[in-house]
C-alpha atoms as a PDB file:
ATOM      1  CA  UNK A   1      12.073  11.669 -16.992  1.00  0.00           C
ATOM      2  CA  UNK A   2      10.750   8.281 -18.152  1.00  0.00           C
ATOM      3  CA  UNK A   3       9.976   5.809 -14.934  1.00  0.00           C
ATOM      4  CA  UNK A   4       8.533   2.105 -14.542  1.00  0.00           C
ATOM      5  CA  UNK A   5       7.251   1.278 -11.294  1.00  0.00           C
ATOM      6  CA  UNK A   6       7.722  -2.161 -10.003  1.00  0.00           C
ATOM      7  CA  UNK A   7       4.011  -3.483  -9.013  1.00  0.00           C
ATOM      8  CA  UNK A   8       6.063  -4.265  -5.523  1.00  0.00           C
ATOM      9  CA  UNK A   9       6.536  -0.301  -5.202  1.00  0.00           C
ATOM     10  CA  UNK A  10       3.084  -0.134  -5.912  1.00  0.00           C
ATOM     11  CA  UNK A  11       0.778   2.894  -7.044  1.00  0.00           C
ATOM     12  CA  UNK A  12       1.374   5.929  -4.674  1.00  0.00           C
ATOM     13  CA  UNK A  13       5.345   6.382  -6.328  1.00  0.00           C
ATOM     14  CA  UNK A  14       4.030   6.198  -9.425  1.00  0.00           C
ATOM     15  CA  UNK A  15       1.230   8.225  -8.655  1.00  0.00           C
ATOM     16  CA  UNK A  16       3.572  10.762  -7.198  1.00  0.00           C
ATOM     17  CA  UNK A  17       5.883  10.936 -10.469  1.00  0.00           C
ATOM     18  CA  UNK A  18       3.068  11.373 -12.841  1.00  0.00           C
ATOM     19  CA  UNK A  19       1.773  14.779 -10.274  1.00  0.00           C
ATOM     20  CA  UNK A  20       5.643  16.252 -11.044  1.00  0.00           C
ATOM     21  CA  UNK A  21       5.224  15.684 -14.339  1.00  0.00           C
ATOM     22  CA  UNK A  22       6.964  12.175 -15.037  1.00  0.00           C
ATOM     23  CA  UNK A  23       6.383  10.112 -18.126  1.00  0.00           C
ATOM     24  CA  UNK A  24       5.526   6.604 -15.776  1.00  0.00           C
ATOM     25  CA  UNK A  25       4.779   3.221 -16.472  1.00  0.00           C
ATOM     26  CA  UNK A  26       3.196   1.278 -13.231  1.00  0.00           C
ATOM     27  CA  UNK A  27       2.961  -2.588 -13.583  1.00  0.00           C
ATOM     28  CA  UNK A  28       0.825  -2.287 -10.735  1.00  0.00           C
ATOM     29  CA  UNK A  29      -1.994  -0.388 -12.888  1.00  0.00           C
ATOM     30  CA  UNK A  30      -0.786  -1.454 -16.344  1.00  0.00           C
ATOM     31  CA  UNK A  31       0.308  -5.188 -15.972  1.00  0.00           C
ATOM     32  CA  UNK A  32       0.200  -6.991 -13.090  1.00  0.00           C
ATOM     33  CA  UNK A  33       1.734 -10.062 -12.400  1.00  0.00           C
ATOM     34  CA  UNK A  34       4.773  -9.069 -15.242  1.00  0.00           C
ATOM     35  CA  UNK A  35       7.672 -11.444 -14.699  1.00  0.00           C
ATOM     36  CA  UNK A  36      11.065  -9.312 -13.470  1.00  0.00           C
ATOM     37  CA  UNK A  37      12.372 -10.251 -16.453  1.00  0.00           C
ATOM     38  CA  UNK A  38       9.748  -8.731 -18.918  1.00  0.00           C
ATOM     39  CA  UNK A  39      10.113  -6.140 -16.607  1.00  0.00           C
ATOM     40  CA  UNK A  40      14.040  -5.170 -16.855  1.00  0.00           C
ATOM     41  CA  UNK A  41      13.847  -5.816 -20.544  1.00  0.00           C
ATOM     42  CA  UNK A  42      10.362  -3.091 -21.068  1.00  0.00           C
ATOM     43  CA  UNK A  43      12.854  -0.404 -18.881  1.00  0.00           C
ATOM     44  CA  UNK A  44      15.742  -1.035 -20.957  1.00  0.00           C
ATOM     45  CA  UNK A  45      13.638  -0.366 -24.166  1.00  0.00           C
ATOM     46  CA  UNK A  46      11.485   2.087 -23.260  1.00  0.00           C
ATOM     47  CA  UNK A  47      14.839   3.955 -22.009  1.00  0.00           C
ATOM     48  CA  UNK A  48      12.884   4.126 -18.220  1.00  0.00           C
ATOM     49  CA  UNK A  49      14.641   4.406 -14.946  1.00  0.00           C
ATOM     50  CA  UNK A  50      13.310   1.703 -12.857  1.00  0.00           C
ATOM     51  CA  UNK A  51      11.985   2.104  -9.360  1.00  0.00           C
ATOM     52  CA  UNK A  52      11.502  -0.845  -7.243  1.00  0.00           C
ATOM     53  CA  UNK A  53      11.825  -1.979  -3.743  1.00  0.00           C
ATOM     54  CA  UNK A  54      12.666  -5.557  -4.552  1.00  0.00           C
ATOM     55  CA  UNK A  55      15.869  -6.705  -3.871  1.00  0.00           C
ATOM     56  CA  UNK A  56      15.959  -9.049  -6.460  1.00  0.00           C
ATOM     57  CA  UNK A  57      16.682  -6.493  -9.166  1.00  0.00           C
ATOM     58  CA  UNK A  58      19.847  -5.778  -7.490  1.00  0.00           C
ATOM     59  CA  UNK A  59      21.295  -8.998  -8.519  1.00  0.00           C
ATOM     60  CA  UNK A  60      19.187  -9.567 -11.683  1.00  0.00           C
ATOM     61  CA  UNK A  61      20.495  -6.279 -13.862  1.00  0.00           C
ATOM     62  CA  UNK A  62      23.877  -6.763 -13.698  1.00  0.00           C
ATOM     63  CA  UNK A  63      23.539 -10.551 -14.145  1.00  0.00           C
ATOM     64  CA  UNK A  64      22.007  -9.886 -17.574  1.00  0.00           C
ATOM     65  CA  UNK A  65      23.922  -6.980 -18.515  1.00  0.00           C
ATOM     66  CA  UNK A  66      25.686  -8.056 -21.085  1.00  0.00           C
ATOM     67  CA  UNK A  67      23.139  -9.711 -23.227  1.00  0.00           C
ATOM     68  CA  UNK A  68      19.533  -8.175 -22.244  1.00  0.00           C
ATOM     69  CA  UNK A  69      20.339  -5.096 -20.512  1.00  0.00           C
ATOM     70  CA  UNK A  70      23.657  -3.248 -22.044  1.00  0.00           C
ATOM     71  CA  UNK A  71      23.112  -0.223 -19.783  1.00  0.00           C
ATOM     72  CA  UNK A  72      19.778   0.540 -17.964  1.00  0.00           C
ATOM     73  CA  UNK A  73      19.181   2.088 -14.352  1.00  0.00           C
ATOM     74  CA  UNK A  74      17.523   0.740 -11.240  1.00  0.00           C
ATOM     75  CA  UNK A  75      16.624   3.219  -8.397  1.00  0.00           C
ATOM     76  CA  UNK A  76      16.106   0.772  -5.042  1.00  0.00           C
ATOM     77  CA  UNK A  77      13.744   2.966  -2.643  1.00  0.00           C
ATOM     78  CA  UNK A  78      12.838   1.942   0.855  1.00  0.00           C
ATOM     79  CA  UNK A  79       9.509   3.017   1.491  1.00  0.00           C
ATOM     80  CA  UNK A  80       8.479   3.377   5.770  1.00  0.00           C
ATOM     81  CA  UNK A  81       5.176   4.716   7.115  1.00  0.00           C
ATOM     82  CA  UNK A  82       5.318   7.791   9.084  1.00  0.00           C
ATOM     83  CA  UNK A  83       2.883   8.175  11.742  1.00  0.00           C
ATOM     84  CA  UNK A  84       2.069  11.230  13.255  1.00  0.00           C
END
């Protein structure tokens, strides 16, 4: 599967998918600072699921689904620290 990984999910998911064998883009590594927009149009053409723990998305996607994004996919994740 193709992934992009939100710089706010930072680079342990991505790291993670690229192990299983995931094809992943991580703004964290790759382009910092890349404005959520840039960011929801790069999934939608590159044809990547993205992963992200930003609310934001949520509410951005849909918003610009019918011009930018005709169909794309956002996976929300919570991420919480387990300590043993």
């Amino acid at each position: 599967m193709r992934f992009l990984v939100d710089e706010s999910t930072g680079p342990m998911v991505a790291e993670w998918l690229r192990k299983n064998g995931h094809d992943v883009f991580s703004v964290f590594n790759e382009s910092r600072g890349m404005p959520d927009a840039d960011i929801i149009q790069k999934a939608f053409i590159d044809n990547r699921i993205l992963v992200t723990n930003d609310k934001d998305f949520g509410e951005k996607v849909p918003a610009k689904r019918s011009s930018l994004v005709p169909s794309s996919f956002v996976l929300y994740i919570v991420l919480r620290s387990i300590h043993t």
